[in-house]
Protein backbone atom coordinates (compact mmCIF):
# COMPACT_ATOMS: atom_id res chain seq x y z
CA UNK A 1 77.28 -36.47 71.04
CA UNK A 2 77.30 -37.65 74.72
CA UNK A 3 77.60 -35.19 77.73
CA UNK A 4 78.61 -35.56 81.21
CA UNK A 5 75.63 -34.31 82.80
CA UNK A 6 72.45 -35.41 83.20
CA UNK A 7 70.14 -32.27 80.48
CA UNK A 8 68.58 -33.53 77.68
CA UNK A 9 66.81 -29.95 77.40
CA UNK A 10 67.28 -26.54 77.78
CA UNK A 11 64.65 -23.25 78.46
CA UNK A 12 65.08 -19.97 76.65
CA UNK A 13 64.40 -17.11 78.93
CA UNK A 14 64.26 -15.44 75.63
CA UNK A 15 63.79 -11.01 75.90
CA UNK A 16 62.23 -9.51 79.16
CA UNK A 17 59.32 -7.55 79.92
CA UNK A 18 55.12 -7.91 79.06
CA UNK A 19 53.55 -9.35 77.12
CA UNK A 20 52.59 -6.63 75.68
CA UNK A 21 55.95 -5.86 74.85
CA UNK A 22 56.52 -8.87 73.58
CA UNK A 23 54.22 -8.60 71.32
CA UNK A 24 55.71 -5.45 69.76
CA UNK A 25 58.56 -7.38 68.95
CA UNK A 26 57.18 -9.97 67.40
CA UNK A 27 55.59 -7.60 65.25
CA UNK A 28 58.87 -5.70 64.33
CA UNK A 29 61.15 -8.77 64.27
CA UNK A 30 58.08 -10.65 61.90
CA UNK A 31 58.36 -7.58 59.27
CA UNK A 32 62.18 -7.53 59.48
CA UNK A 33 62.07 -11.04 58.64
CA UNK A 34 60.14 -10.83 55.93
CA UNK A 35 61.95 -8.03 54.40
CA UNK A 36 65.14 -9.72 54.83
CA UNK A 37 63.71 -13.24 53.60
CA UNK A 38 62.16 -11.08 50.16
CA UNK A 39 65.05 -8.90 49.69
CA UNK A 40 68.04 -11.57 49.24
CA UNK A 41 65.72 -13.92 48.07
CA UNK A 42 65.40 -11.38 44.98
CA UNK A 43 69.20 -10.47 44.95
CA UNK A 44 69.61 -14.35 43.96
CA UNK A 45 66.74 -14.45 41.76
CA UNK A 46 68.48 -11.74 39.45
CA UNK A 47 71.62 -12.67 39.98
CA UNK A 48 70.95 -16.37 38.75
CA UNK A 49 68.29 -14.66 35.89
CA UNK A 50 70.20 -11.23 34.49
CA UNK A 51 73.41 -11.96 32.17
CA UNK A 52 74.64 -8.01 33.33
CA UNK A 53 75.00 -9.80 36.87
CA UNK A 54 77.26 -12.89 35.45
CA UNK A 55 80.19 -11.66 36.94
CA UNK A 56 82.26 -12.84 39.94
CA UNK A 57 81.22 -9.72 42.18
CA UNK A 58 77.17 -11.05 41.79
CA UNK A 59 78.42 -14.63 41.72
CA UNK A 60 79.63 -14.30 45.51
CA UNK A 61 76.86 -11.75 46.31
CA UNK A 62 74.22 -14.48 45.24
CA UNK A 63 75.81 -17.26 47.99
CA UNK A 64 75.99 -13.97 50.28
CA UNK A 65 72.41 -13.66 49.75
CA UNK A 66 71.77 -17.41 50.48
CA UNK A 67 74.22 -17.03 53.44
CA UNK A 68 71.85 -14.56 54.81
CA UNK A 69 68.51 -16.11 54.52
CA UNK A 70 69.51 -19.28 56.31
CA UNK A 71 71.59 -17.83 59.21
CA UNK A 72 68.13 -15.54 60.10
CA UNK A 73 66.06 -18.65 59.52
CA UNK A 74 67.92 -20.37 61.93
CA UNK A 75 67.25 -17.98 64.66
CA UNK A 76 64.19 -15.58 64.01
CA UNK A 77 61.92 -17.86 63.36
CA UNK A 78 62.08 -19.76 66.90
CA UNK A 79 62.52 -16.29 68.52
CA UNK A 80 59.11 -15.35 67.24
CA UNK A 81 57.85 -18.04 68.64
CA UNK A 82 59.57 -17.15 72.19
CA UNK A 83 57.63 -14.19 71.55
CA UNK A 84 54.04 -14.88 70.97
CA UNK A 85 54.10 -17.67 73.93
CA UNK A 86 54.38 -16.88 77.09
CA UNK A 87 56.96 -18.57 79.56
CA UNK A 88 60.47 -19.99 78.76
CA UNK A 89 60.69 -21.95 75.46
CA UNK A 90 62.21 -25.55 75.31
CA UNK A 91 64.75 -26.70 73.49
CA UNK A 92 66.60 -30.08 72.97
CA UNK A 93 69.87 -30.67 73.57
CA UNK A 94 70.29 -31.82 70.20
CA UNK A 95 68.30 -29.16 68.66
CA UNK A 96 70.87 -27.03 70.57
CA UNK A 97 74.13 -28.79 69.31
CA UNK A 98 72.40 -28.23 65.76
CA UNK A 99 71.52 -25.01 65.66
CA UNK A 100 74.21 -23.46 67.66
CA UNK A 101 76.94 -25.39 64.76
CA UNK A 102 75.20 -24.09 61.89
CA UNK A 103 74.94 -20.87 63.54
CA UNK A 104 78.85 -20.48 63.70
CA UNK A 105 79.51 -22.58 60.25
CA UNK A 106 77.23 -20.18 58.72
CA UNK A 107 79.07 -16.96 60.45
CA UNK A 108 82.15 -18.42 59.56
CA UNK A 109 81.68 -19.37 56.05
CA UNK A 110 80.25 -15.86 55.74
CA UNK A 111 83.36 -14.00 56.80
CA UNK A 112 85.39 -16.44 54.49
CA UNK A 113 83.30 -15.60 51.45
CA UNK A 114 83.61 -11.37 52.37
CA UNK A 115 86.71 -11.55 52.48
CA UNK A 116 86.90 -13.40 49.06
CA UNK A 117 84.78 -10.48 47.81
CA UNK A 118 87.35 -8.10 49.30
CA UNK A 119 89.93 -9.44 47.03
CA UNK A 120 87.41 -9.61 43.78
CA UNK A 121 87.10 -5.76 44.56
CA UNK A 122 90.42 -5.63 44.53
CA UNK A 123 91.79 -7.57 41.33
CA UNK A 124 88.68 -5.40 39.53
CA UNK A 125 89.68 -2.27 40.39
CA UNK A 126 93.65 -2.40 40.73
CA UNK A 127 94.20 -5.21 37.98
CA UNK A 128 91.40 -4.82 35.59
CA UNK A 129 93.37 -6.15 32.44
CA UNK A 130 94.01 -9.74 34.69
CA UNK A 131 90.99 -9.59 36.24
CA UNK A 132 89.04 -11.87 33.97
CA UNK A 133 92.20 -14.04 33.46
CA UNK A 134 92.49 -14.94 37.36
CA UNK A 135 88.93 -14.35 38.76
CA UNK A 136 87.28 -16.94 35.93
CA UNK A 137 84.10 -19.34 36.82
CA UNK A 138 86.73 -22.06 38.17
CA UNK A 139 88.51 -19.69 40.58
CA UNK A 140 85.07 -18.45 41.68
CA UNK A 141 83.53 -21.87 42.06
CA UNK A 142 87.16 -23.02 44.03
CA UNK A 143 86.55 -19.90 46.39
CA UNK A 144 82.58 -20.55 47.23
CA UNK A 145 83.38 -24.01 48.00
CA UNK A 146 86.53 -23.79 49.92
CA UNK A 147 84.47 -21.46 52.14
CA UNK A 148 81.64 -23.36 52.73
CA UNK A 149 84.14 -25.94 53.60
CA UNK A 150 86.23 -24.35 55.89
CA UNK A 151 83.03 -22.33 57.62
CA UNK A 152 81.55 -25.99 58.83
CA UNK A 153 84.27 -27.53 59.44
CA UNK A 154 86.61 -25.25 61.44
CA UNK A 155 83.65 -25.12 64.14
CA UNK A 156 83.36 -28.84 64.47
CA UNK A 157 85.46 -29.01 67.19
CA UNK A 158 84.12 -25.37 69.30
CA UNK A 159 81.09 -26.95 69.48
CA UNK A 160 82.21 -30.40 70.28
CA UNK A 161 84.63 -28.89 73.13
CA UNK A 162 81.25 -26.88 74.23
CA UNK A 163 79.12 -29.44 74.99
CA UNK A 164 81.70 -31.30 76.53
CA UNK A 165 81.36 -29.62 79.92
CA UNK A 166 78.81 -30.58 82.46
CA UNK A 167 76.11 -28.52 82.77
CA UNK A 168 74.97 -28.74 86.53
CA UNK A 169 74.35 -25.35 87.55
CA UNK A 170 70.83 -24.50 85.65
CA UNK A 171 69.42 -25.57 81.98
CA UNK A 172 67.41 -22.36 81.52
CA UNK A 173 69.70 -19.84 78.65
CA UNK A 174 69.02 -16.36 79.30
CA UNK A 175 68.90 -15.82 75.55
CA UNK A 176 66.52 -16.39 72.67
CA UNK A 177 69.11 -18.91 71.23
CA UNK A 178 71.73 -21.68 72.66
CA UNK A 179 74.44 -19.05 72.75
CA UNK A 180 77.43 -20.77 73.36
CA UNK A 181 78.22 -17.90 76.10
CA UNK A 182 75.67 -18.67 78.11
CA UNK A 183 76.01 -22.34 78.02
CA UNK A 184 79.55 -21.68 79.47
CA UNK A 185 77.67 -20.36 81.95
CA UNK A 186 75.87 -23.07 83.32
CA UNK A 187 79.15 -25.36 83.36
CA UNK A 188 80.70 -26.12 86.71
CA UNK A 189 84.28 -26.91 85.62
CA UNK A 190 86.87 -25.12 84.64
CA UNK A 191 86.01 -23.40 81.06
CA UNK A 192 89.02 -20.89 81.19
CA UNK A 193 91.18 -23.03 78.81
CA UNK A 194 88.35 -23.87 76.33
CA UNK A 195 87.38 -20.05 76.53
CA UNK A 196 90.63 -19.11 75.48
CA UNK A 197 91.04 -21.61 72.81
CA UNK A 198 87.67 -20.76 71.47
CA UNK A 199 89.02 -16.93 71.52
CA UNK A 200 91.81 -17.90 69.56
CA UNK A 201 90.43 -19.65 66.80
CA UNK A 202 87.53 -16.38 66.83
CA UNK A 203 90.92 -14.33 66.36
CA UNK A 204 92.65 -16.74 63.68
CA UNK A 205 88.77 -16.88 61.92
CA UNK A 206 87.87 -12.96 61.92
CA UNK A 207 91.42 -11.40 61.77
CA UNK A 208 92.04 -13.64 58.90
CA UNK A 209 89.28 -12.61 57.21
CA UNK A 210 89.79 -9.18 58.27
CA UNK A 211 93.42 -8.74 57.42
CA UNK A 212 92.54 -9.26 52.97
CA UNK A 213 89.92 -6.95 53.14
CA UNK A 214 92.31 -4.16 55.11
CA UNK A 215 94.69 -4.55 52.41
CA UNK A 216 91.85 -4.83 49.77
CA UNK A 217 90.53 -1.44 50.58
CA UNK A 218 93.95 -0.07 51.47
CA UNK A 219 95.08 -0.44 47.44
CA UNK A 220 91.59 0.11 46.15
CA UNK A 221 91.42 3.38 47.82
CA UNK A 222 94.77 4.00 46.64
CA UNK A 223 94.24 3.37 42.88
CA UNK A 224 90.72 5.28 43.35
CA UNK A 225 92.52 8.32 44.46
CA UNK A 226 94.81 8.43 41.50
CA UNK A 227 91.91 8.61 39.30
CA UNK A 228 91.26 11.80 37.70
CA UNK A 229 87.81 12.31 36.91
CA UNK A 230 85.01 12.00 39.48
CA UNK A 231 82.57 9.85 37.33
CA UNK A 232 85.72 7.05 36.77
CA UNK A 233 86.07 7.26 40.99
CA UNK A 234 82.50 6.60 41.58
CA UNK A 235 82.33 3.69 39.30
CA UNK A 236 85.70 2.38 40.56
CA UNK A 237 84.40 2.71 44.18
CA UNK A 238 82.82 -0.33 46.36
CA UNK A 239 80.57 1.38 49.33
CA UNK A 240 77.80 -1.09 49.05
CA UNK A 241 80.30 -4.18 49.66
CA UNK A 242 82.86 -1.80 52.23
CA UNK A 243 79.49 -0.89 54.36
CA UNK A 244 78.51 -4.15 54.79
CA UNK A 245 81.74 -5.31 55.84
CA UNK A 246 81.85 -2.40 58.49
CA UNK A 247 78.49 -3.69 60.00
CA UNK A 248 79.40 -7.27 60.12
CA UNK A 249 82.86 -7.25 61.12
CA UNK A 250 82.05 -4.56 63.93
CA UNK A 251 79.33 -6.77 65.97
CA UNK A 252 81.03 -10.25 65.51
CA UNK A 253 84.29 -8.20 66.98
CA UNK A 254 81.97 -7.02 69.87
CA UNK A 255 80.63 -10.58 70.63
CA UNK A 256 83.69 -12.86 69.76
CA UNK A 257 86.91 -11.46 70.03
CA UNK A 258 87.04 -11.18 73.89
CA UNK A 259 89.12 -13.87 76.44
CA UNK A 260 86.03 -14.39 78.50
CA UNK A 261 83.23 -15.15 76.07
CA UNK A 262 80.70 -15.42 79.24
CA UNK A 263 79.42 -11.88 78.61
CA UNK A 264 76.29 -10.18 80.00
CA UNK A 265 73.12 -11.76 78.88
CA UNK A 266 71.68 -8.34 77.31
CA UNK A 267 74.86 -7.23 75.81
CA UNK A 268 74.76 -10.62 73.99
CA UNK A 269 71.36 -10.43 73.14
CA UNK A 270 71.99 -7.11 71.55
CA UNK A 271 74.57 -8.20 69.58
CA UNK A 272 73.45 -11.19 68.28
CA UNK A 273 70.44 -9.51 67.14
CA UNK A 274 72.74 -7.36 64.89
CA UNK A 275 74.38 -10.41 63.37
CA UNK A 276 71.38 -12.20 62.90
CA UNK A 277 68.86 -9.40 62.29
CA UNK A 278 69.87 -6.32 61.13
CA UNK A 279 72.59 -7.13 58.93
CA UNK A 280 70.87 -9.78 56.80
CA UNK A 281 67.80 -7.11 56.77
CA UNK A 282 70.34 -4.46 55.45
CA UNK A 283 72.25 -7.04 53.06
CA UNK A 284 69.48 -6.12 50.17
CA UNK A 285 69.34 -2.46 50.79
CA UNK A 286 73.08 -2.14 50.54
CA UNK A 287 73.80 -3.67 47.11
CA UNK A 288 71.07 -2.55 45.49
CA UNK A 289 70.81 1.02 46.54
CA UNK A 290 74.21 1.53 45.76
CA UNK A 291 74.47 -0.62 43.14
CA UNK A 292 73.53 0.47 39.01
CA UNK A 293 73.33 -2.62 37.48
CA UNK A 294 71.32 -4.29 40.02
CA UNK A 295 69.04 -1.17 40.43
CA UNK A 296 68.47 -1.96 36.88
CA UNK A 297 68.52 -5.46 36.38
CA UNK A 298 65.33 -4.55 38.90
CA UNK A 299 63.84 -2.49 36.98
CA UNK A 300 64.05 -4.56 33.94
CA UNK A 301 62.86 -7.42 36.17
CA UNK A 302 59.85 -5.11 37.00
CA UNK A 303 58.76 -4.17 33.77
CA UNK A 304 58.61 -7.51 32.21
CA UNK A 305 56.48 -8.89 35.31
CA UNK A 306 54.11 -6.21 34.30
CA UNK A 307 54.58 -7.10 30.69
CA UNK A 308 53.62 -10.45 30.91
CA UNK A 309 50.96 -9.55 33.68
CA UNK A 310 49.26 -7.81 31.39
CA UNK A 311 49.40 -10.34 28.80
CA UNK A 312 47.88 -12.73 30.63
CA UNK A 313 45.11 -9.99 31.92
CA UNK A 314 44.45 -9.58 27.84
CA UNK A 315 44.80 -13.48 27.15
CA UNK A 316 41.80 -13.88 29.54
CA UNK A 317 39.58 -11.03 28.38
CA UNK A 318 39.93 -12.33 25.30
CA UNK A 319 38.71 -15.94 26.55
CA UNK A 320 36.02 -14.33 28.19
């Protein structure tokens, strides 16, 4: 990808304040991490393993899962790094291109795929007799794939249209990541008409994925009501999947869905340290804690690791 100007490199200011401080955070963000890495890690594990989790709901949670994993590993990991050096970090301007696409091709194929899920919930819970007629593996399969398809390449051209400026003014990102906010930032020309294309397509992109999982809920909520005992409305009920959509939808709508997308460095860093943090770290918590048949599809899971632990414990007494 060429560019008018003259950087080959950019410097992360990355998060203020000591070193002491900063070490702090690493220690928080490097346990967050490793929760979040463990946690969906073992919600595809039993997904791919249990045959109570073969169903379309688990199918999408599993690429969920693997959503999650690689949209943290493509920022956390470089932001502990940030952390433990001191000074700015460096960064390539390829390395920047790259990671800021697959950041957004990730986002996006994540908000395709939850709203997918939104409409699963739906055909479950308000069409359960043609629910395993229409939501079979093809239809499943055709819906993972057309959103990994559409996530990368609706933000081929953002990111193209970004780096087409000329970036004169600095090459030092006050952010832990090439944020394509702040890289407007350093442009000298005129980024109002890209800005407001880019908030378009943000607006087409979450609003679209938004609007299916309104309507979703709306007649889920709806049928749930009607339902007269309070067992058959708790297992008719989707707060694992709604919560999860209230957290994600609620910070990308913070971050994206503004006209002027240069927004205050710490306000940015905040957010994106929701999308890229929190909510992958809470993505395990959410559907299992809520969630029967994974709780014990765990359990089961547990047990036999201790089973065959055991065994082999036996096995080499035995030897012995």
């Amino acid at each position: 990808m060429s560019n008018h100007s003259s950087v080959t490199e950019f410097y992360l200011l990355g998060f203020s304040g000591s070193q002491e401080l900063h070490h702090v955070l690493f220690a928080v963000f490097f346990l967050f991490y490793s929760v979040t890495i463990i946690g969906n890690m073992v919600i595809i594990v039993i997904v791919c393993v249990d045959k109570r989790l073969q169903s379309p709901m688990y199918f999408f949670l599993g690429h969920l899962s693997a959503l999650e994993i690689m949209i943290t590993s493509l920022i956390v990991p470089a932001m502990l790094w940030g952390l433990l050096l001191p000074g700015m970090q460096t960064i390539s301007l390829t390395a920047c291109v790259s990671q800021l696409f697959l950041y957004l091709a990730l986002g996006t194929t994540e908000f395709a795929l939850v709203g997918a899920m939104a409409v699963d919930r739906y055909m479950a819970v308000c069409n359960p007799l043609r629910y395993n007629t229409i939501m079979n593996s093809h239809t499943c399969i055709s819906v993972v794939t057309g959103s990994w398809v559409f996530g990368f390449l609706s933000e081929i051209w953002p990111v193209y249209a970004t780096f087409q400026f000329t970036f004169c003014k600095s090459n030092v990102l006050d952010h832990f990541f090439c944020d394509r906010g702040q890289l407007l930032k350093l442009s000298c020309d005129d980024t109002l008409f890209t800005e407001f294309v880019l908030f378009l397509m943000a607006v087409f992109i979450i609003i679209g994925s938004m609007a299916p999982t309104i309507v979703s809920y709306t007649y889920i909520i709806s049928t749930i009501l009607r339902i007269p005992t309070a067992s058959g409305r708790r297992k008719a009920s989707c707060p694992s999947h709604l919560t999860f959509v209230v957290i994600g939808y609620g910070s990308c709508l913070f971050l994206y869905m503004k006209p002027k997308q240069t927004q205050a460095a710490e306000y940015n860093k905040i957010v994106s340290l929701l999308i890229s943090v929190l909510t992958p770290l809470l993505n395990p918590f959410i559907f299992t804690l809520r969630n029967d048949k994974v709780k014990e599809a765990l359990r089961d899971g547990v047990k036999r690791g201790c089973q065959l632990l055991k065994g082999h414990v036996k096995t080499g007494k035995n030897k012995t």
